[in-house]
Protein backbone atom coordinates (compact mmCIF):
# COMPACT_ATOMS: atom_id res chain seq x y z
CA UNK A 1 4.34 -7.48 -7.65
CA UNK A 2 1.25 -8.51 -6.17
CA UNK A 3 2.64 -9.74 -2.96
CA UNK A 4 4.41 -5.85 -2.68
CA UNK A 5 0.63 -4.22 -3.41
CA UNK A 6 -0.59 -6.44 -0.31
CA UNK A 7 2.06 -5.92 1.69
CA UNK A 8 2.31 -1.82 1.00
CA UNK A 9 -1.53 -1.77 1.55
CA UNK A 10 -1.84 -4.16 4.54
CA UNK A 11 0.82 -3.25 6.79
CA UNK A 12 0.28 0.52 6.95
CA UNK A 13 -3.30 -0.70 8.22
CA UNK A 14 -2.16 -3.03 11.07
CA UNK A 15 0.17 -0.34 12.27
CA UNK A 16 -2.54 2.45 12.08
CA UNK A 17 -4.96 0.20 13.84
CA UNK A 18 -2.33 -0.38 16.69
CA UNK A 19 -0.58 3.19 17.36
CA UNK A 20 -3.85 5.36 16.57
CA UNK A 21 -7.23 6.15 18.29
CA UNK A 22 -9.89 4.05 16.39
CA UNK A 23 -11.75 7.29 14.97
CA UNK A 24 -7.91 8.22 13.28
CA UNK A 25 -7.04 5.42 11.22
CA UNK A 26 -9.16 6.21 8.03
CA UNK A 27 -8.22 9.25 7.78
CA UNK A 28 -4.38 8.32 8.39
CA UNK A 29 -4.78 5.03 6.13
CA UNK A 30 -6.19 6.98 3.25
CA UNK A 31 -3.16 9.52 3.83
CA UNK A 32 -0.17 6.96 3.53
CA UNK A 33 -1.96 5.24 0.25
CA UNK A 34 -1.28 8.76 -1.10
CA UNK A 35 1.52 9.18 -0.58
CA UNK A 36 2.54 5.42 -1.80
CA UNK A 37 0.47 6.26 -4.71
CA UNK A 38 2.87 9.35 -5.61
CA UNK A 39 5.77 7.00 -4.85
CA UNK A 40 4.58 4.66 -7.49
CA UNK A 41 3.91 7.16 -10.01
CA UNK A 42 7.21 8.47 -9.61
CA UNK A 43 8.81 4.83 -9.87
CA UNK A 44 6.21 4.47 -13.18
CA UNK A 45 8.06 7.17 -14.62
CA UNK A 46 11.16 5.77 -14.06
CA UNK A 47 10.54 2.62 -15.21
CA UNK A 48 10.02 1.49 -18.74
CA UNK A 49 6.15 0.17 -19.36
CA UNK A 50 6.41 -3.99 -19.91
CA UNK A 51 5.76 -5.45 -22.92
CA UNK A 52 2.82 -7.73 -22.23
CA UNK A 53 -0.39 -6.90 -20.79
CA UNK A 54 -0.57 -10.31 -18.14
CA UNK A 55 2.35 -8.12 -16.00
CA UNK A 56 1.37 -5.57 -13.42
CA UNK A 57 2.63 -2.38 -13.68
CA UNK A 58 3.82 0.86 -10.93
CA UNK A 59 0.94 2.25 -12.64
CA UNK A 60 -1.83 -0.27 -11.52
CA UNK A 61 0.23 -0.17 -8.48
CA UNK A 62 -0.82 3.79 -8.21
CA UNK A 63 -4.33 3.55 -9.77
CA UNK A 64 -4.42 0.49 -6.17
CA UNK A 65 -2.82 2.53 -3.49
CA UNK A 66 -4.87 6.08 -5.10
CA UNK A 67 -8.59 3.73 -5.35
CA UNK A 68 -8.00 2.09 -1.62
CA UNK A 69 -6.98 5.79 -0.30
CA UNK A 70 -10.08 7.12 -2.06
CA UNK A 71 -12.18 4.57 -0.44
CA UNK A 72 -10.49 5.05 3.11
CA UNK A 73 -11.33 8.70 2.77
CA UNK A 74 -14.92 8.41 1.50
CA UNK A 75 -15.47 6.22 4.42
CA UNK A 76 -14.13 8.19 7.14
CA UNK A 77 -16.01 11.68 8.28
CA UNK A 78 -14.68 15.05 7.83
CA UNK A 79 -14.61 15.78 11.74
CA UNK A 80 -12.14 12.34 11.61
CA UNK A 81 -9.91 14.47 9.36
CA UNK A 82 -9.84 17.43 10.97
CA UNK A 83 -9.27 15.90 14.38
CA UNK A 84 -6.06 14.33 12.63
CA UNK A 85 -4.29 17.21 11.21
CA UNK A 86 -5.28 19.68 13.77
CA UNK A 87 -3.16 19.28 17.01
CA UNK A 88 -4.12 16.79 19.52
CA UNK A 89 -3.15 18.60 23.13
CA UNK A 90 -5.75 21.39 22.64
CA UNK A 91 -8.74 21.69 24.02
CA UNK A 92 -11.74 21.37 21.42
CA UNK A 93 -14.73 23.87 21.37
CA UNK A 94 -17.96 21.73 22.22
CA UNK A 95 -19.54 21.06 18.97
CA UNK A 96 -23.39 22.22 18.65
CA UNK A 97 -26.23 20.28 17.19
């Protein structure tokens, strides 16, 4: 279960940090560990709750994915965000001080 966290937490960064601008890949990072936090919810649902405590859980799996996409947000700025859902081909107004 451990080696799915790293892999469902690492790989959306590599790709981000290839196919994005470098100022859009916080704000897109902390987006996909959102919505891989909802997925594990859902599957925590699902799925019954082991019996001993030494086994991770889709619900430490969630409380991961939401604390990492928490952390990707706090670090990125809110112009970052914007930038990223507003559409890209548009011309910006210049910004003033």
């Amino acid at each position: 279960m451990l080696t799915v966290f790293g892999l469902l937490t690492a790989l959306p960064a590599v790709l981000a940090l290839h196919l994005l601008e470098p100022e859009l890949v916080l704000p897109a990072f902390s987006l996909v560990l959102f919505v891989e936090a909802a997925f594990a919810v859902i599957l925590a649902r699902l799925m019954p709750v082991p019996d001993t405590v030494d086994a991770i859980s889709f619900w430490d799996l969630a409380g991961g994915f939401t604390l990492i996409g928490c952390a990707a947000a706090v670090f990125g700025e809110p112009d970052q965000a914007v930038l990223f859902l507003t559409e890209q081909g548009a011309p910006r107004p210049a910004s003033r001080p």
